[in-house]
N, C-alpha and C. Protein backbone atom coordinates (compact mmCIF):
# COMPACT_ATOMS: atom_id res chain seq x y z
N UNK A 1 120.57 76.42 90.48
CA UNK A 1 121.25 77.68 90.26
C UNK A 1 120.25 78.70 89.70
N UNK A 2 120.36 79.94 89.95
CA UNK A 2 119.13 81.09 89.86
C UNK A 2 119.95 81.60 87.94
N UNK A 3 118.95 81.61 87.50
CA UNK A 3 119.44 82.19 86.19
C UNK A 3 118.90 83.74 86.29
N UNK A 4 120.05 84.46 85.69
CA UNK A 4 120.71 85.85 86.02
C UNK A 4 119.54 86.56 85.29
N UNK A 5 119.00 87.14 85.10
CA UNK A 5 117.76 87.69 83.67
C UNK A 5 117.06 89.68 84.36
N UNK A 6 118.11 90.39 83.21
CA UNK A 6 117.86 91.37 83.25
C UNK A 6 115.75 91.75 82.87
N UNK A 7 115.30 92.32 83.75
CA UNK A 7 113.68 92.71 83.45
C UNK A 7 113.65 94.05 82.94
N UNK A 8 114.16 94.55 81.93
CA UNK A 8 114.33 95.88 80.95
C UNK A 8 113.22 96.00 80.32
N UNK A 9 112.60 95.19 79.49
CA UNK A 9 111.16 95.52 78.45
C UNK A 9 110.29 95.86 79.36
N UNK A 10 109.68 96.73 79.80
CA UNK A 10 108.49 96.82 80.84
C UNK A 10 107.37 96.64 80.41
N UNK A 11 107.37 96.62 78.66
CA UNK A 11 106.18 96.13 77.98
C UNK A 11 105.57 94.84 78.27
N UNK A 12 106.98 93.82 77.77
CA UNK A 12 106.77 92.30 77.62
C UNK A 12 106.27 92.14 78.76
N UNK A 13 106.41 91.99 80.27
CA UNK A 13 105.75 91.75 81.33
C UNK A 13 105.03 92.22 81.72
N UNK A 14 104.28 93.19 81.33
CA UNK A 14 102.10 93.22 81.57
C UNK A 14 101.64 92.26 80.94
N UNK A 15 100.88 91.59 81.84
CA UNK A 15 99.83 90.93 81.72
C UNK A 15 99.22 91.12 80.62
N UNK A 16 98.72 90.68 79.95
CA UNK A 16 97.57 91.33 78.77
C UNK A 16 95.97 90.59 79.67
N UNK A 17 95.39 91.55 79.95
CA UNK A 17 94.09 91.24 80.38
C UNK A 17 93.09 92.16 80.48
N UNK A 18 92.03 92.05 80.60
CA UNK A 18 90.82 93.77 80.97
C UNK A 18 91.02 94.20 82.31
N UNK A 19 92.12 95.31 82.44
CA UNK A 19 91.97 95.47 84.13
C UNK A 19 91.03 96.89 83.93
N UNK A 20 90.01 96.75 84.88
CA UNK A 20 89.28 97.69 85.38
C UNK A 20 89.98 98.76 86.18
N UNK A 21 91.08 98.60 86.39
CA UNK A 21 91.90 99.65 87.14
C UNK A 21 91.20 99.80 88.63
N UNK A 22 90.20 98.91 89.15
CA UNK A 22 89.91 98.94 90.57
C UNK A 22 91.03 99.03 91.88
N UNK A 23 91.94 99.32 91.64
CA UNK A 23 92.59 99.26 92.68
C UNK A 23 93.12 98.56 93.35
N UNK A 24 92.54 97.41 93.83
CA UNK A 24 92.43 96.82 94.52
C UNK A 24 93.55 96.15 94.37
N UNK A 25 94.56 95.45 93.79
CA UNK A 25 95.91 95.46 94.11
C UNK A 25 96.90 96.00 94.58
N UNK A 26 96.34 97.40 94.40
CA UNK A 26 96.94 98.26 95.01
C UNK A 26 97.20 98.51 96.57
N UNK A 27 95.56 98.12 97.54
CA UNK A 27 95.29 97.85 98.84
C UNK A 27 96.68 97.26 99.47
N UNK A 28 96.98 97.23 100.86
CA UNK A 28 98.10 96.42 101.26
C UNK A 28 98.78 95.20 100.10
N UNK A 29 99.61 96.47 99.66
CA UNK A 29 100.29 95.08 99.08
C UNK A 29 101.46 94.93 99.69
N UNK A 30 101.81 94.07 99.33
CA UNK A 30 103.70 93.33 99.87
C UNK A 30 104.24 93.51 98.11
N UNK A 31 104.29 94.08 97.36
CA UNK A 31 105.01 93.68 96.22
C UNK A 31 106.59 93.99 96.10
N UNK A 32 106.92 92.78 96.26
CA UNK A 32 108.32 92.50 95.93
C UNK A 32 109.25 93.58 94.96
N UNK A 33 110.38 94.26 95.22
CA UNK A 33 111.18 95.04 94.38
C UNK A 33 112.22 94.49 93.74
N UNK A 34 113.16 94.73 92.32
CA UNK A 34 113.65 94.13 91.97
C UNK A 34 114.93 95.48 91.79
N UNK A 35 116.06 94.83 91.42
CA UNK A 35 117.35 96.13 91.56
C UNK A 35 116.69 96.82 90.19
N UNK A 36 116.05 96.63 89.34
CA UNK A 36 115.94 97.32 87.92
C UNK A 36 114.87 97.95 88.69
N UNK A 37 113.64 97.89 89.35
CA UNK A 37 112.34 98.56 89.94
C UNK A 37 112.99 99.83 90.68
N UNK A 38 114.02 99.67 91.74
CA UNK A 38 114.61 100.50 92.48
C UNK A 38 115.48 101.64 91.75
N UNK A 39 116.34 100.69 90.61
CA UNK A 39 117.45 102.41 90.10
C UNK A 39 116.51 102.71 89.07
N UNK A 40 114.53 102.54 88.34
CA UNK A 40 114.15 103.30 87.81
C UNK A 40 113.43 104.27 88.84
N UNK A 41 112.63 103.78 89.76
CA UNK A 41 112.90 104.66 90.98
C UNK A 41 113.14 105.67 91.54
N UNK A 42 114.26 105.00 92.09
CA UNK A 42 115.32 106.38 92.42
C UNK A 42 115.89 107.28 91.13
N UNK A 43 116.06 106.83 90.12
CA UNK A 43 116.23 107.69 88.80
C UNK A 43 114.99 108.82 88.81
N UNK A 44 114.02 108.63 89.14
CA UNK A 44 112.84 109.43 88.94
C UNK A 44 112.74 110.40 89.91
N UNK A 45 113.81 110.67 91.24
CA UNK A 45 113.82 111.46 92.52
C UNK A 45 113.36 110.77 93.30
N UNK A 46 112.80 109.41 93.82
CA UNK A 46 112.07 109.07 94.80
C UNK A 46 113.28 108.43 95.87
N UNK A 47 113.41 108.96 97.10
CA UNK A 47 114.71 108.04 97.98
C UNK A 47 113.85 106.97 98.17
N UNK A 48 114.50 106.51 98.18
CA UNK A 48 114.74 104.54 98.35
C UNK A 48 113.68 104.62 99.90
N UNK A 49 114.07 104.99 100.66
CA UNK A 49 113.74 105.04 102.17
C UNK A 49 112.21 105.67 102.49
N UNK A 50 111.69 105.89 101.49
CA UNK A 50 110.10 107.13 101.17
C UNK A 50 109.38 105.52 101.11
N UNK A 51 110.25 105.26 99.66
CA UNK A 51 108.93 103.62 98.51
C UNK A 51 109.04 102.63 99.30
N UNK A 52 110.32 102.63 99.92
CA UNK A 52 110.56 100.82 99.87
C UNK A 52 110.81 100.39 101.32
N UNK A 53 110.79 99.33 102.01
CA UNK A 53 111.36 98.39 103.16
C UNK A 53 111.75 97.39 102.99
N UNK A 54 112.68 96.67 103.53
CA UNK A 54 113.68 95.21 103.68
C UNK A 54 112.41 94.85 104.84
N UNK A 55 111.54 93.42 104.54
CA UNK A 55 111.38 92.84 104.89
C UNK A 55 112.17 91.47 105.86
N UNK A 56 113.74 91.31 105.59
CA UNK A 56 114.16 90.62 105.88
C UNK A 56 114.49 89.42 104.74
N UNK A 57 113.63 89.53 103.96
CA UNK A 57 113.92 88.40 102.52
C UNK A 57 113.50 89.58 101.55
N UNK A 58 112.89 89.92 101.51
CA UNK A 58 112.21 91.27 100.35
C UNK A 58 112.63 92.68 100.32
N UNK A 59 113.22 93.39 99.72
CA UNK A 59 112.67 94.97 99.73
C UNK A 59 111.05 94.95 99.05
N UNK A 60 110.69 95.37 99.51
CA UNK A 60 108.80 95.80 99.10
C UNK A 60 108.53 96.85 99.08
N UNK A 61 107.62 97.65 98.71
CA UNK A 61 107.07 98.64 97.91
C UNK A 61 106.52 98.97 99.63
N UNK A 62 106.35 100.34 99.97
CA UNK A 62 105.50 100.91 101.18
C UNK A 62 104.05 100.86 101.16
N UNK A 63 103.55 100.85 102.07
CA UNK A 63 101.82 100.96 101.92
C UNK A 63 101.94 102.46 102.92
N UNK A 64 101.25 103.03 102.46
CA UNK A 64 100.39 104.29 103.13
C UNK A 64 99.25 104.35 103.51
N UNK A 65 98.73 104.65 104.54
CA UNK A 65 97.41 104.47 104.79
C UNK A 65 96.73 103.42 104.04
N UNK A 66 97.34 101.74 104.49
CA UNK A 66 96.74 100.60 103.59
C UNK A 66 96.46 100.59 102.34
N UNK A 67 97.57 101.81 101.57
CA UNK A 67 98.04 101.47 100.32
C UNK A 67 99.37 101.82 99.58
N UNK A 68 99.17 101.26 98.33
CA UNK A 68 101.10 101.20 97.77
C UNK A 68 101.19 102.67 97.55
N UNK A 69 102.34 103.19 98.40
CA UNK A 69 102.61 104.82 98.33
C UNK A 69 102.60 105.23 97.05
N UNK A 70 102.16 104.62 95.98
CA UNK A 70 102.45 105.61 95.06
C UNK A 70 100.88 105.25 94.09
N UNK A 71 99.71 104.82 94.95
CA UNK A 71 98.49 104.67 94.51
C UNK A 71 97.55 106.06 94.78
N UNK A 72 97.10 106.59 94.13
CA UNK A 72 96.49 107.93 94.09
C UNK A 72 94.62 107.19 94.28
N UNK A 73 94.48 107.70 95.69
CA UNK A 73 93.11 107.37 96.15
C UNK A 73 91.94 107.70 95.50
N UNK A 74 92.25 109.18 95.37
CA UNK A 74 91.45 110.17 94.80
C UNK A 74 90.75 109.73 93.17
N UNK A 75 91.79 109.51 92.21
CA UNK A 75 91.82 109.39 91.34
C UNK A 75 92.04 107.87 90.67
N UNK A 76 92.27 106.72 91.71
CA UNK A 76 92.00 105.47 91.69
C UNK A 76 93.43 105.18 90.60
N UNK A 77 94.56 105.99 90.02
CA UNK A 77 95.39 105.15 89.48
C UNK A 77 97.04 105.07 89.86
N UNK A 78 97.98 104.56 89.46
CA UNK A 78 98.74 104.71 89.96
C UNK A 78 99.37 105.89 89.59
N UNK A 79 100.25 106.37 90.07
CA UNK A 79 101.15 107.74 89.99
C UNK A 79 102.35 107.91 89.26
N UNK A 80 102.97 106.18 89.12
CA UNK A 80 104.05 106.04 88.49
C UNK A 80 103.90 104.89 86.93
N UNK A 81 102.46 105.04 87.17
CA UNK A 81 102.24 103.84 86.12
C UNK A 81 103.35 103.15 84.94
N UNK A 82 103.40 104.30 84.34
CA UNK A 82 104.50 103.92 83.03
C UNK A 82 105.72 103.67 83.69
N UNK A 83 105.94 104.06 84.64
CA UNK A 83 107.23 102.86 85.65
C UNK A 83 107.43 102.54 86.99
N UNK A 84 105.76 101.59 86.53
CA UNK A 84 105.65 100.57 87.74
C UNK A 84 106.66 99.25 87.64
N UNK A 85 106.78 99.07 89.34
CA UNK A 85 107.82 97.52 89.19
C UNK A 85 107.25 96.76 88.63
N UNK A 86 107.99 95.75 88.48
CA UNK A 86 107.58 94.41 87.27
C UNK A 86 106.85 93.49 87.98
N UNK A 87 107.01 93.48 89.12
CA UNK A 87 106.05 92.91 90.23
C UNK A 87 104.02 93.39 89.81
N UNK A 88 104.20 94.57 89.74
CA UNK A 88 102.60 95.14 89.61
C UNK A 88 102.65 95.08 88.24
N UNK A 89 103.42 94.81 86.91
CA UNK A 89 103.21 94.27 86.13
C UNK A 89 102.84 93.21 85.35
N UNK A 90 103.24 92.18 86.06
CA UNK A 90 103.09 90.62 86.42
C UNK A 90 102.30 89.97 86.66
N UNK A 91 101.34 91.40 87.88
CA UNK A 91 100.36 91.08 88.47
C UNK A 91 98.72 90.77 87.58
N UNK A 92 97.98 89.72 87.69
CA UNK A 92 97.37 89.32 88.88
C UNK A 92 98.82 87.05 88.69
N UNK A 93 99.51 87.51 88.36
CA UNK A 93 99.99 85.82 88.22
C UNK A 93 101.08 86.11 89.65
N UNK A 94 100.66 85.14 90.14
CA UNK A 94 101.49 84.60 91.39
C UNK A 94 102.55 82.95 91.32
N UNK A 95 103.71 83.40 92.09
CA UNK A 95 104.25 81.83 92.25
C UNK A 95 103.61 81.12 93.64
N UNK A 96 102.80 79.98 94.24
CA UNK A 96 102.41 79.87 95.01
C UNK A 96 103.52 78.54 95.70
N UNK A 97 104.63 78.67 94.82
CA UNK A 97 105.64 77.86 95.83
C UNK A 97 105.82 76.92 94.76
N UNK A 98 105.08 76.38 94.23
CA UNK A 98 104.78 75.14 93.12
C UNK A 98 104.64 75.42 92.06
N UNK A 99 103.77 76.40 91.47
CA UNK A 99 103.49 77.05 90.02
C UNK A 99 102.78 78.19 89.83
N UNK A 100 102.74 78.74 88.71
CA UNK A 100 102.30 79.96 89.09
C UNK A 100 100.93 79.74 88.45
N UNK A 101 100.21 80.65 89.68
CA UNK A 101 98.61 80.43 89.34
C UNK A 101 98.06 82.17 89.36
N UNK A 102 96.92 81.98 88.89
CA UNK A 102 96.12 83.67 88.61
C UNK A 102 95.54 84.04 90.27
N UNK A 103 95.75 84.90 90.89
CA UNK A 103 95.46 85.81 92.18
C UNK A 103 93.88 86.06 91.72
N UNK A 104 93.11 84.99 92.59
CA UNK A 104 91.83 85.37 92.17
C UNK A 104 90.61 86.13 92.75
N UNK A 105 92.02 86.97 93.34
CA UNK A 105 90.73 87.87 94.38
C UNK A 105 90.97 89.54 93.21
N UNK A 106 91.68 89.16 92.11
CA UNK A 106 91.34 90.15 91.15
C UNK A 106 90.38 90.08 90.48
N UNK A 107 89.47 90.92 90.54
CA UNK A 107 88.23 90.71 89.57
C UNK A 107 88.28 90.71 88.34
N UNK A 108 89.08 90.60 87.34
CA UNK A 108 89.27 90.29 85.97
C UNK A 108 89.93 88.99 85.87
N UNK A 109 90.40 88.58 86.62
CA UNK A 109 91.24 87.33 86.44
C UNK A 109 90.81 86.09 86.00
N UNK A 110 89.60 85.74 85.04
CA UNK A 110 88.92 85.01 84.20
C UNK A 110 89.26 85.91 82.61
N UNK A 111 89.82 86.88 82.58
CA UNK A 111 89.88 87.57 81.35
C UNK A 111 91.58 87.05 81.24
N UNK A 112 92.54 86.53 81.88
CA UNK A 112 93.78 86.29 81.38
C UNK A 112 93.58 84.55 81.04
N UNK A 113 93.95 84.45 79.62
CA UNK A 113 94.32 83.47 79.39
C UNK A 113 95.03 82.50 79.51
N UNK A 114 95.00 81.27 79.38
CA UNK A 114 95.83 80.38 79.89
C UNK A 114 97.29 80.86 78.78
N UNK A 115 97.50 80.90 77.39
CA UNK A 115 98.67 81.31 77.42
C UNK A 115 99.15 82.24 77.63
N UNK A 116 98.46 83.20 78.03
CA UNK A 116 99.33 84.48 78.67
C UNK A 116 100.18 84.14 79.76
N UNK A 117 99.42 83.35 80.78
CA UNK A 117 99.68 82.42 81.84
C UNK A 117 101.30 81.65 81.19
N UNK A 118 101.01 80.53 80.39
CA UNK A 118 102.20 80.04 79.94
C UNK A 118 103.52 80.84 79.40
N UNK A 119 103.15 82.08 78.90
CA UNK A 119 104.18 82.94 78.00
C UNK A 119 104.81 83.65 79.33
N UNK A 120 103.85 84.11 80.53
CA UNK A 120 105.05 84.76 81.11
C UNK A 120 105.45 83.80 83.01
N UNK A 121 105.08 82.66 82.68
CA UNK A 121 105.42 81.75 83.92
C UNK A 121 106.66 81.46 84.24
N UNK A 122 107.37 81.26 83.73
CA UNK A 122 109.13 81.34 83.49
C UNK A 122 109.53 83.00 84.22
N UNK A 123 108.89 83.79 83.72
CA UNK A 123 109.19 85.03 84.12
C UNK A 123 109.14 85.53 85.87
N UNK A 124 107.93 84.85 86.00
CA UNK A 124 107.17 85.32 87.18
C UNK A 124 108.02 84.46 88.60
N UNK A 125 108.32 83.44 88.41
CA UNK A 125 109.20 82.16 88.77
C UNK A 125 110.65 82.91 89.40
N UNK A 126 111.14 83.65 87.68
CA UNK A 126 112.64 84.41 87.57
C UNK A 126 112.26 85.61 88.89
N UNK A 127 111.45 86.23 88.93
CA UNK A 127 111.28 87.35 89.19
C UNK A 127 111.16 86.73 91.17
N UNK A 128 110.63 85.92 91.41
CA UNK A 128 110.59 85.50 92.78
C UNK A 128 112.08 85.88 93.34
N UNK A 129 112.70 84.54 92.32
CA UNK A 129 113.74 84.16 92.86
C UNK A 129 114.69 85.40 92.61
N UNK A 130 114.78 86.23 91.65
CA UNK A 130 115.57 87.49 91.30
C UNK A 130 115.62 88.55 92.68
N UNK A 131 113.96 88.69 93.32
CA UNK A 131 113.98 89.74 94.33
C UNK A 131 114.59 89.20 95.73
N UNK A 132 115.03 87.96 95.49
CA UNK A 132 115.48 87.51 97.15
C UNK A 132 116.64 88.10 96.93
N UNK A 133 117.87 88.26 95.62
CA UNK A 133 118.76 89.10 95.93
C UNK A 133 119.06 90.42 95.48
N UNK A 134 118.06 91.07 95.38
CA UNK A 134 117.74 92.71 96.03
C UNK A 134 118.75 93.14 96.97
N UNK A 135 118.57 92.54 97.78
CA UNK A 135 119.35 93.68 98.79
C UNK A 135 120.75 92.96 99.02
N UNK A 136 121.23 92.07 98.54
CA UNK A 136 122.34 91.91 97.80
C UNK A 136 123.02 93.01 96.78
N UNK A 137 122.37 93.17 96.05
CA UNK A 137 122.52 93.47 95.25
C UNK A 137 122.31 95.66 95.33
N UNK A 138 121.99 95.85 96.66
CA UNK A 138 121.73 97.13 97.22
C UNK A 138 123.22 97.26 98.33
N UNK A 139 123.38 96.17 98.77
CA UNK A 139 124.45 96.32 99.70
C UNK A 139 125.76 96.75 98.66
N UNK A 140 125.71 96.44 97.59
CA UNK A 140 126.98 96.39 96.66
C UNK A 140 126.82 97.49 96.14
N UNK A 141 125.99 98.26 95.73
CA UNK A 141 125.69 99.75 95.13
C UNK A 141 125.89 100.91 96.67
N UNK A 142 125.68 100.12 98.05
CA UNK A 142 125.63 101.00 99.21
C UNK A 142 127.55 100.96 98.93
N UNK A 143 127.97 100.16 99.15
CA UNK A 143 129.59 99.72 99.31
C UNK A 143 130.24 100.64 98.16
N UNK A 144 129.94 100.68 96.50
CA UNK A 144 129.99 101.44 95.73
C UNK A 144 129.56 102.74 95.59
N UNK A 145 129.12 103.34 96.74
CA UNK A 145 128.62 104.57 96.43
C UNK A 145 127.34 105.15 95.58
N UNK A 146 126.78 103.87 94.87
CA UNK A 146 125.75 104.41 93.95
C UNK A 146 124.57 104.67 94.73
N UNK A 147 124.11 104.00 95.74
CA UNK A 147 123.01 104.07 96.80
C UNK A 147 123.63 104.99 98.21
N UNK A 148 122.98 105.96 98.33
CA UNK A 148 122.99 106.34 99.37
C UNK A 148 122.55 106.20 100.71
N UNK A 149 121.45 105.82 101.03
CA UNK A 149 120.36 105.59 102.43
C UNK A 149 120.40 103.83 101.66
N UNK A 150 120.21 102.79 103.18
CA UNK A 150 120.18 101.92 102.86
C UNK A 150 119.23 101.53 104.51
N UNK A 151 118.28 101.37 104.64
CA UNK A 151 117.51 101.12 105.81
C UNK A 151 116.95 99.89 105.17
C-alpha cells in the first residue's frame, strides 16, 4: 500500500551538498511532477500545458531546446528556484528500482553523504511512488473545476 505523504517543507528535501550550480541536471531531464509541484506552479501563473507533459505514467517537467523550461541558459540558474519541484530537490538521489543510489553523472556527488543519503531515502522512494498518481490526482481537480487545460 503507497503511504499518502504531503511534500510541503521544500526545505527538508534539498539535498545538502556543494552544488556548483552547473546545470547539468537541468539538460534533458524527465523530472517527475508531483500534485504539490503543479498547484505551486500554476499558483505562480504558469499553465500546466507551457511546464508539464503526461508521459503516460509521469507528468514531467518540459525540456526546451534540450532543457527544463524553466532553466535560464544565459545565466546558468534556474528561474523558479525557490519553487522548484521536489523532484530537482531530491536531486542528485535516485530510486533505481531497488534503492536509492547518488546519480553520478553529477559532478558533486562525492560531496553528499551517506547520511544525507539515509535521512532522505524513505522520501525519495515516497516521491516515486507519489508521482505515478499525479494525474490521478489532476483528473479529479480537471472533474472539480480546479484545473483547467488537462493535455
Amino acid at each position: 500500500m503507497i503511504e499518502f505523504f504531503e511534500f510541503k517543507d521544500l526545505k527538508f528535501f534539498e539535498v545538502k551538498m556543494r552544488c556548483t550550480k552547473c546545470g547539468l541536471c537541468c539538460i534533458k531531464t524527465e523530472m517527475e511532477l508531483l500534485p504539490e509541484d503543479i498547484e505551486r506552479l500554476v499558483s505562480l501563473g504558469y499553465k500546466l500545458e507551457d511546464i508539464a507533459y503526461y508521459d503516460g505514467i509521469y507528468w514531467r517537467l518540459k525540456n526546451i531546446n534540450d532543457h527544463c523550461v524553466f532553466y535560464d541558459v544565459e545565466k546558468r540558474e534556474c528561474k523558479i528556484y525557490d519553487y522548484r519541484p521536489i523532484g530537482c530537490r531530491l536531486y542528485p538521489l535516485q530510486f533505481d528500482g531497488e534503492k536509492v543510489i547518488i546519480d553520478k553523472s553529477c559532478p558533486e556527488w562525492r560531496s553528499i553523504s551517506r547520511s544525507e543519503v539515509k535521512r532522505l531515502e524513505k522520501y525519495v522512494i515516497m516521491f516515486i511512488e507519489k508521482a505515478k498518481l499525479t494525474n490521478t490526482w489532476l483528473n479529479l481537480c480537471f472533474r472539480e473545476g480546479r484545473v483547467k487545460v488537462i493535455k
